[in-house]
C-alpha atoms as a PDB file:
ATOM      1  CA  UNK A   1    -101.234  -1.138  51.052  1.00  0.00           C
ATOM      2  CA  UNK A   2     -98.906  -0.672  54.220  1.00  0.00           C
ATOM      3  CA  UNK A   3    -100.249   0.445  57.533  1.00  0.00           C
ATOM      4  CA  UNK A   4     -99.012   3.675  58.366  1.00  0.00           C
ATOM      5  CA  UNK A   5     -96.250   3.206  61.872  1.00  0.00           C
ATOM      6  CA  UNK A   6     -97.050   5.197  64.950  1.00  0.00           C
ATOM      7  CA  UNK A   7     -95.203   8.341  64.241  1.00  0.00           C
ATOM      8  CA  UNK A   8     -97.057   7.972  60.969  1.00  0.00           C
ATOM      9  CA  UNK A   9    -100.149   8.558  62.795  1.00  0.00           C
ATOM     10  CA  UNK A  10     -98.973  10.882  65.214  1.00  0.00           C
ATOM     11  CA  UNK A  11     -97.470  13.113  62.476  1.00  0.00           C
ATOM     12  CA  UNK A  12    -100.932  13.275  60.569  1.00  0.00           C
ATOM     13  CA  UNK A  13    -102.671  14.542  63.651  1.00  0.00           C
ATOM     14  CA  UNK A  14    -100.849  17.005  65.184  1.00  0.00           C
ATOM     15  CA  UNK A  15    -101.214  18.206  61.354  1.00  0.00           C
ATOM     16  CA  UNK A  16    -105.023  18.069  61.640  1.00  0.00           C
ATOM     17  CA  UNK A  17    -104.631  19.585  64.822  1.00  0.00           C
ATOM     18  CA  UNK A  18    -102.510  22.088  63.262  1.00  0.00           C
ATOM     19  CA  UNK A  19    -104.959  23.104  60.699  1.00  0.00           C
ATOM     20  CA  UNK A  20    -108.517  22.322  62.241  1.00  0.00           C
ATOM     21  CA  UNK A  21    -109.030  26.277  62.837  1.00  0.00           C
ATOM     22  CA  UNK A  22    -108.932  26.855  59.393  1.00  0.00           C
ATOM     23  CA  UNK A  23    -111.764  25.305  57.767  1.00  0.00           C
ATOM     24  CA  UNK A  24    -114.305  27.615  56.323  1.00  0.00           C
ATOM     25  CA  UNK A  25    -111.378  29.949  56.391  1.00  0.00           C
ATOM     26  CA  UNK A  26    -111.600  32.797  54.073  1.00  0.00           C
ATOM     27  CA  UNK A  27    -108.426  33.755  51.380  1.00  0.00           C
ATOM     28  CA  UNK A  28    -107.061  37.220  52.231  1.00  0.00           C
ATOM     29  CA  UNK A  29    -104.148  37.390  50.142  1.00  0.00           C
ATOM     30  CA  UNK A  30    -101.977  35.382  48.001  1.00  0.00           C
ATOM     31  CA  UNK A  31     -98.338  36.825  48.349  1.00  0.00           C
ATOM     32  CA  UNK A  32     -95.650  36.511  45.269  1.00  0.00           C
ATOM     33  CA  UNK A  33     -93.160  33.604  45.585  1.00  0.00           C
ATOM     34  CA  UNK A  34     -89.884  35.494  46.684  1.00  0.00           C
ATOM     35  CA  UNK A  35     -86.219  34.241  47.408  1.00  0.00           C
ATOM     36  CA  UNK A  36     -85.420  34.367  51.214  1.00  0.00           C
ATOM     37  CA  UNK A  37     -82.033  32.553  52.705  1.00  0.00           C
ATOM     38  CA  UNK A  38     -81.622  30.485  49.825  1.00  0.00           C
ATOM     39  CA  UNK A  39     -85.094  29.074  50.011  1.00  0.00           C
ATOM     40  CA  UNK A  40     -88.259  29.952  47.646  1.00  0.00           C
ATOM     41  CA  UNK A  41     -90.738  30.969  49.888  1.00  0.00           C
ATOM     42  CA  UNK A  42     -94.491  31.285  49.173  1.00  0.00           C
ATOM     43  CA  UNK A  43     -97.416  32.495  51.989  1.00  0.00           C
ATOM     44  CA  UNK A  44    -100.930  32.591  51.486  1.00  0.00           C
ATOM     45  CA  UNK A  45    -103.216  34.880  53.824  1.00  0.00           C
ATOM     46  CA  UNK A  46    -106.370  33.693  55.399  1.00  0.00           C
ATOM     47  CA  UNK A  47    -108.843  35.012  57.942  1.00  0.00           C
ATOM     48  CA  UNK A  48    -110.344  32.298  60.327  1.00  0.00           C
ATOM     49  CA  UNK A  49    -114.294  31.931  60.813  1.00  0.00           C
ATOM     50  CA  UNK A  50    -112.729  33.376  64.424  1.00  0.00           C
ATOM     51  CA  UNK A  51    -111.419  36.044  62.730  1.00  0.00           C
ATOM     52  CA  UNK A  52    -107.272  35.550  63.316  1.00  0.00           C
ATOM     53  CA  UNK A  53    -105.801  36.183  60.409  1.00  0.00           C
ATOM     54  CA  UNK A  54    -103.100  33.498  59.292  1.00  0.00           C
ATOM     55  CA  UNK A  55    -100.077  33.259  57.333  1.00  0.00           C
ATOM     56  CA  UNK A  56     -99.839  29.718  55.275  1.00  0.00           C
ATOM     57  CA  UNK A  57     -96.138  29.503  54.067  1.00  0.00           C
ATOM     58  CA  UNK A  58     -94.254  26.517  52.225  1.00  0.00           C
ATOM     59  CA  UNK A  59     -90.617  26.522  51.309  1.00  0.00           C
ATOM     60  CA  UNK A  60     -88.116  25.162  49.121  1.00  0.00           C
ATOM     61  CA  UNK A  61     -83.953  25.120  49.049  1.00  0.00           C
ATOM     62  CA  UNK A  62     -82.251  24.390  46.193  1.00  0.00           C
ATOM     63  CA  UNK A  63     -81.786  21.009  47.095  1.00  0.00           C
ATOM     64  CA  UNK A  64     -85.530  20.133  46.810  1.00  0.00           C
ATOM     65  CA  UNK A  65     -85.911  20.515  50.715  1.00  0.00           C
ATOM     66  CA  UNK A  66     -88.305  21.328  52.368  1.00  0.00           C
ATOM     67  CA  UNK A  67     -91.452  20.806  54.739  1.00  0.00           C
ATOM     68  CA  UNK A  68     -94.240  18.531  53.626  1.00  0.00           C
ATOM     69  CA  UNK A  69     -96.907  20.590  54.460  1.00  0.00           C
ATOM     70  CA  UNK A  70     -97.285  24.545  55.055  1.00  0.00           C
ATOM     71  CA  UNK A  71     -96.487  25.712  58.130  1.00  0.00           C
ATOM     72  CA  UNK A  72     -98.948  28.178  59.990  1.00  0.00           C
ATOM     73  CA  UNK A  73     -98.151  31.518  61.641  1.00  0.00           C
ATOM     74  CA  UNK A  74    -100.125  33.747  62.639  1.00  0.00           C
ATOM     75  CA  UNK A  75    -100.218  37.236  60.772  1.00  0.00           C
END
């Protein structure tokens, strides 16, 4: 099995970074899939153990592109 490279490393954790606040985090809402700029977009709602409520969202184009992981904003 390959080592992962640098940025490898880096990537994964500014992504645990990214999602340390929400473990334990409780589901709020689970929005429809809907079509925005060309793109299939899908968000899940959580509320932190903090209580911030948070906005999980993943996207698609057409061409299969997209992020690798779900991007967090807050709500």
């Amino acid at each position: 099995m390959p080592r992962p490279t640098e940025w490898e490393k880096r990537e994964e954790d500014a992504i645990r970074q990214e999602y340390a606040g929400l473990a334990g985090a409780t589901l709020v809402e689970v929005r429809p899939a809907r079509m925005f700029d060309g793109r299939v977009v899908a968000e899940v709602e959580v509320r932190t153990r903090a209580g911030q409520r948070v906005v999980l969202q993943a996207w698609q184009d057409a061409e299969g592109n997209g992020p690798g992981h779900l991007c967090v904003t807050e709500a």
